[in-house]
C-alpha atoms as a PDB file:
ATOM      1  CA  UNK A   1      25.627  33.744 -21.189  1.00  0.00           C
ATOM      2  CA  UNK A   2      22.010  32.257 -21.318  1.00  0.00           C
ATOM      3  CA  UNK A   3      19.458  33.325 -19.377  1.00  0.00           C
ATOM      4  CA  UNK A   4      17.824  30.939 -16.893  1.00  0.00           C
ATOM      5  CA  UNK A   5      14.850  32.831 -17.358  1.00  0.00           C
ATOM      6  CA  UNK A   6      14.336  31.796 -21.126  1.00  0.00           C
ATOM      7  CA  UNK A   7      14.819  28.126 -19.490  1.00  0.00           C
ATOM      8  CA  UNK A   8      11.163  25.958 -20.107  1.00  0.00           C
ATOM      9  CA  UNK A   9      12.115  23.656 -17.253  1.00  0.00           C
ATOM     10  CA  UNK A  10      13.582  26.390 -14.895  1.00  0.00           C
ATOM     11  CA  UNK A  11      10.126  27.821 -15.098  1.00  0.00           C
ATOM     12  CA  UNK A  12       7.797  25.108 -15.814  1.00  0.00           C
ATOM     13  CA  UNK A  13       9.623  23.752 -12.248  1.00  0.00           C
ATOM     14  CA  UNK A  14       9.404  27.312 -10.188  1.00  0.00           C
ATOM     15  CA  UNK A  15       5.482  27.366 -11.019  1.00  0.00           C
ATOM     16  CA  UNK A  16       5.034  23.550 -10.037  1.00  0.00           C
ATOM     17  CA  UNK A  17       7.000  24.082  -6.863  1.00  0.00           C
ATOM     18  CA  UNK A  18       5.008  27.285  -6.015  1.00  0.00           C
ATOM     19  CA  UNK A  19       1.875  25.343  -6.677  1.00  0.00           C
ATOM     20  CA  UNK A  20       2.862  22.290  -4.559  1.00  0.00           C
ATOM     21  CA  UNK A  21       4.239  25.106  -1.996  1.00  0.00           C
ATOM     22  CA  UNK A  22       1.100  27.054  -1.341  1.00  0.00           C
ATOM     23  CA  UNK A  23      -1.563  23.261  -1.859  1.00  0.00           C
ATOM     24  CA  UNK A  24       0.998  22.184   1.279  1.00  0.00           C
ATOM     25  CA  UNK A  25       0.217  25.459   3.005  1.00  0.00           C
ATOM     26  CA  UNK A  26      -3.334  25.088   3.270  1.00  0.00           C
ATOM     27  CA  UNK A  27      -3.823  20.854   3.262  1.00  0.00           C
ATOM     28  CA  UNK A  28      -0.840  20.763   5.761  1.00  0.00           C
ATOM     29  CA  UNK A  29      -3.017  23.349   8.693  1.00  0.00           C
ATOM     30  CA  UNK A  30      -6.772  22.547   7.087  1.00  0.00           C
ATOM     31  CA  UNK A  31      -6.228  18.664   7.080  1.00  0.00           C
ATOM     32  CA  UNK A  32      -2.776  17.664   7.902  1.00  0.00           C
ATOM     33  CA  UNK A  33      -2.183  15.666   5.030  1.00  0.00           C
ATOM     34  CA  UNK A  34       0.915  15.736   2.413  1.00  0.00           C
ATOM     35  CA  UNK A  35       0.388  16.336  -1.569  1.00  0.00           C
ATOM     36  CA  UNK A  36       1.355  13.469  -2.626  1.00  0.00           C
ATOM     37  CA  UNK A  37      -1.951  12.054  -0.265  1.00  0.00           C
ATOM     38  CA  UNK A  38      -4.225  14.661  -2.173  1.00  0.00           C
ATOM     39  CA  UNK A  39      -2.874  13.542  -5.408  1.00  0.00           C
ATOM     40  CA  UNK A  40      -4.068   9.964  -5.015  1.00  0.00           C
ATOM     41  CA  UNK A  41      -7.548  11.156  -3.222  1.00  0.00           C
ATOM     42  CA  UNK A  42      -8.076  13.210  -6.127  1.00  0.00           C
ATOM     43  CA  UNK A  43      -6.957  10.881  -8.764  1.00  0.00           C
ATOM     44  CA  UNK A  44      -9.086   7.481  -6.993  1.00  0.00           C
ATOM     45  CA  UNK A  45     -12.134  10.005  -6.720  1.00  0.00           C
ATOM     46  CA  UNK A  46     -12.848   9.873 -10.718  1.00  0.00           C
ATOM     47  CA  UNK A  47     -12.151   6.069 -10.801  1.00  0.00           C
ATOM     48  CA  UNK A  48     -10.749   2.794  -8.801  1.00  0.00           C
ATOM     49  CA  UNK A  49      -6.946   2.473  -9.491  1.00  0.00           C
ATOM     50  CA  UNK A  50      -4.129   0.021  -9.047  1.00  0.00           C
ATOM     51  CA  UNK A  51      -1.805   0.920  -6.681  1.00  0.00           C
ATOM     52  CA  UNK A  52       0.813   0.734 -10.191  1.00  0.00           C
ATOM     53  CA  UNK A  53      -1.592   3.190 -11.661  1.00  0.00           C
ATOM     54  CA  UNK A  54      -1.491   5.542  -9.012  1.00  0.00           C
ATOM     55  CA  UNK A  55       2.168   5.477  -9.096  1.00  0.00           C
ATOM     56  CA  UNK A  56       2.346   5.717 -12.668  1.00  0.00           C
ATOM     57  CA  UNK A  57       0.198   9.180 -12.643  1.00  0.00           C
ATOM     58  CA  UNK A  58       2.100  10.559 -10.005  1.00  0.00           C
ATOM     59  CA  UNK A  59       5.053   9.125 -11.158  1.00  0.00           C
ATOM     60  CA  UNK A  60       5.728   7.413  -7.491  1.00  0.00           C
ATOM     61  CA  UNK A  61       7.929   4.145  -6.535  1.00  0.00           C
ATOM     62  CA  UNK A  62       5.258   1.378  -5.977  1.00  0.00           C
ATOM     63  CA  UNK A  63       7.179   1.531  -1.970  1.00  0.00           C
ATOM     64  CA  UNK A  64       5.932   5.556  -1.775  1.00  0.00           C
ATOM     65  CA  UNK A  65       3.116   4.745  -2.964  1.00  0.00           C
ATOM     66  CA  UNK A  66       2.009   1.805  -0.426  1.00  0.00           C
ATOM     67  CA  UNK A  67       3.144   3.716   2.140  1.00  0.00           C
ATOM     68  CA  UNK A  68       1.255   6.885   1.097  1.00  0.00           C
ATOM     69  CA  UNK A  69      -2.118   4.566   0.978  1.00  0.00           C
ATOM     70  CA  UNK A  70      -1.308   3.140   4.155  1.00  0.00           C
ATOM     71  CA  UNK A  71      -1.434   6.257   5.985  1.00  0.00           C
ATOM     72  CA  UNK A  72      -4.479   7.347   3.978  1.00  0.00           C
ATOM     73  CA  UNK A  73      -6.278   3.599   4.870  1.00  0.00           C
ATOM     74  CA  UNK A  74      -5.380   4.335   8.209  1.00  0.00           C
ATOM     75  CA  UNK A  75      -7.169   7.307   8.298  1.00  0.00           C
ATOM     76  CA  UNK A  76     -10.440   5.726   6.429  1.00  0.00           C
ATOM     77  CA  UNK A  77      -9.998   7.135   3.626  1.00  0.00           C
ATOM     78  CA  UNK A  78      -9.250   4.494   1.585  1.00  0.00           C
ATOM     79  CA  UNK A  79      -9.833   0.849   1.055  1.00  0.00           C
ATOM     80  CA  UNK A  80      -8.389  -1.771  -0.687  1.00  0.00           C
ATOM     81  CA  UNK A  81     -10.434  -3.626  -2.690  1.00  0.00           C
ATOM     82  CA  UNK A  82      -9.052  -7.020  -5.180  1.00  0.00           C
ATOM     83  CA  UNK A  83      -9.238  -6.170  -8.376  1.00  0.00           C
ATOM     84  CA  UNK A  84     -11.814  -8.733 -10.029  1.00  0.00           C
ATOM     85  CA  UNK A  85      -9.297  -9.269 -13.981  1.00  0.00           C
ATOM     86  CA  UNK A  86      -6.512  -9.456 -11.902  1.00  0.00           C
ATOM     87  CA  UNK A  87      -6.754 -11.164  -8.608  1.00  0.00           C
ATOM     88  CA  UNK A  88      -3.010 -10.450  -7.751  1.00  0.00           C
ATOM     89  CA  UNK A  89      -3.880  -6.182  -8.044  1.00  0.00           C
ATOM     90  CA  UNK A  90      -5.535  -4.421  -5.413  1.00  0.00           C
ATOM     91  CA  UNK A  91      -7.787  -1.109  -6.438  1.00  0.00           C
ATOM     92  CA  UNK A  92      -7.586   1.645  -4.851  1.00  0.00           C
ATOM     93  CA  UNK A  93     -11.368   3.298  -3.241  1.00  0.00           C
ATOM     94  CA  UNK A  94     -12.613   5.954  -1.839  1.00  0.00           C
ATOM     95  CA  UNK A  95     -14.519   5.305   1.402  1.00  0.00           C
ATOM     96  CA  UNK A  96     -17.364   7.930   1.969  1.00  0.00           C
ATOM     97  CA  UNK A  97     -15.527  10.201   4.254  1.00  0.00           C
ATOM     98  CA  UNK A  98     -12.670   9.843   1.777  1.00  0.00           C
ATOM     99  CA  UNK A  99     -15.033  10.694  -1.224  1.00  0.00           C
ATOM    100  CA  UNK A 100     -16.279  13.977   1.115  1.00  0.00           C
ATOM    101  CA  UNK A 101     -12.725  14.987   2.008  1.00  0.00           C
ATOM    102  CA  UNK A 102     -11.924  14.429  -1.474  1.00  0.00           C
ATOM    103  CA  UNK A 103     -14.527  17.664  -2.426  1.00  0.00           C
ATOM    104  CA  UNK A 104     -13.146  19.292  -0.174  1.00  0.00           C
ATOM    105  CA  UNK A 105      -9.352  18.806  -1.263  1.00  0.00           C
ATOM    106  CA  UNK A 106     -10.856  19.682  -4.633  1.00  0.00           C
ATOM    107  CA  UNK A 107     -12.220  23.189  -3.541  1.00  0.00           C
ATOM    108  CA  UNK A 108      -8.533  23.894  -1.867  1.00  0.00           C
ATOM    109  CA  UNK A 109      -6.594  22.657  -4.449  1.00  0.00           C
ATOM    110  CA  UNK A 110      -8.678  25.450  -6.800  1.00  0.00           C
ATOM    111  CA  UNK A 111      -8.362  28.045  -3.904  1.00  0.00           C
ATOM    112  CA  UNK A 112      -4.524  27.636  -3.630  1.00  0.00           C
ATOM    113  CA  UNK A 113      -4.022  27.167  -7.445  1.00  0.00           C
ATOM    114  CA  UNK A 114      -6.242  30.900  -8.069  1.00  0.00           C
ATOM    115  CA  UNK A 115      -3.916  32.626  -5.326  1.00  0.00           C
ATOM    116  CA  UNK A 116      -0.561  31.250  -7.221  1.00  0.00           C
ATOM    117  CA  UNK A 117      -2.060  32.485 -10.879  1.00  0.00           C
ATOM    118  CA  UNK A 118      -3.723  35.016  -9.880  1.00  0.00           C
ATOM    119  CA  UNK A 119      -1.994  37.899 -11.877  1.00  0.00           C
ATOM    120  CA  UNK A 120      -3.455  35.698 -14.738  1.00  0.00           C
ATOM    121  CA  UNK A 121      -6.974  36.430 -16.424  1.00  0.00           C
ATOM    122  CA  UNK A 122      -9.595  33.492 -16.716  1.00  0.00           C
ATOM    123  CA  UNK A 123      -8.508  33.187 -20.273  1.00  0.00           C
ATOM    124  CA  UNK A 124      -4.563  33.052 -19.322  1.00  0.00           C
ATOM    125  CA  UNK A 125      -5.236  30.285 -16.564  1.00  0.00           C
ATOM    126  CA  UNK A 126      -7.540  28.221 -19.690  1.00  0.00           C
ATOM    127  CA  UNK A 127      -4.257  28.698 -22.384  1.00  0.00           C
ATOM    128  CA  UNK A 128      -2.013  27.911 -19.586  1.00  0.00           C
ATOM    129  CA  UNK A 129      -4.026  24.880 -18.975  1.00  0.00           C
ATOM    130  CA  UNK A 130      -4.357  24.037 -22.615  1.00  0.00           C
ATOM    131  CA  UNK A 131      -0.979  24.229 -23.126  1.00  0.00           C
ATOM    132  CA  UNK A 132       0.330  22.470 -20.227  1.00  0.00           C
ATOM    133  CA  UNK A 133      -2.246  19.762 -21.032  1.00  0.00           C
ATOM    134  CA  UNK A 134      -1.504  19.157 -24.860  1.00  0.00           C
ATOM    135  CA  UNK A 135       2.836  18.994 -23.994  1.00  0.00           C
ATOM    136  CA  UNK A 136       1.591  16.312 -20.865  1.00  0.00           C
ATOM    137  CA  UNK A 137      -0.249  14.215 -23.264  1.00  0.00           C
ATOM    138  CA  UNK A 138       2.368  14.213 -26.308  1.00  0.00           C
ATOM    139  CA  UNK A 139       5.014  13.339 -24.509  1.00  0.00           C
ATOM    140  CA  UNK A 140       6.798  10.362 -25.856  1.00  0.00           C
END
């Protein structure tokens, strides 16, 4: 009989559900906002994104995805703005209060990430990281 414990995916899907566990903890009482919202704020803070983009790095349905940035628009977060090469696309932008709030979901997300790993040494968290990095990017 095979251990589940020897499993990649059993494990590689416990840690990402006690990350996304404990981030919901702390966004859900400190800002009452849902992951998913913090994944977009953090991933339109670096750089303006289709709404396709955004779904494509968070691998969301272009519906969750409009309704996500609805909510977060409603909120003045976010704006829409029309992408100039493609006139059909709208980018996704961080207002200033949305650029603020996304420091501060920044901060939290390393806060809630350090009390998850935090049986691991700097050096552990930087291999995990490297690791977990080089099988994202080589995926086929």
């Amino acid at each position: 009989m095979t251990n589940i414990m020897n499993s990649f995916g059993f494990l590689s899907f416990k840690l990402a559900e006690a990350l996304e566990e404990n981030l919901e903890k702390y966004i859900n009482e400190k800002f009452q906002m849902k992951s998913r919202e913090v994944g977009i704020m953090i991933a339109v803070k670096e750089k303006k994104l289709s709404q396709i983009q955004i779904g494509q790095i968070l691998k969301l349905d272009k519906n969750s995805v409009r309704f996500f940035i609805d909510d977060l628009e409603e909120k003045k977060y976010v704006y829409r703005e029309k992408n100039q090469e493609n006139r059909r696309e709208n980018l996704i932008c961080l207002t200033e209060q949305g650029e603020n709030l996304a420091e501060e979901l920044m901060k939290t997300l390393a806060i809630s990430e350090n009390e998850v790993l935090q049986l691991l040494s700097l050096e552990e968290k930087e291999q995990l990281k490297s690791i977990l990095t080089k099988v994202y990017e080589n995926r086929t």
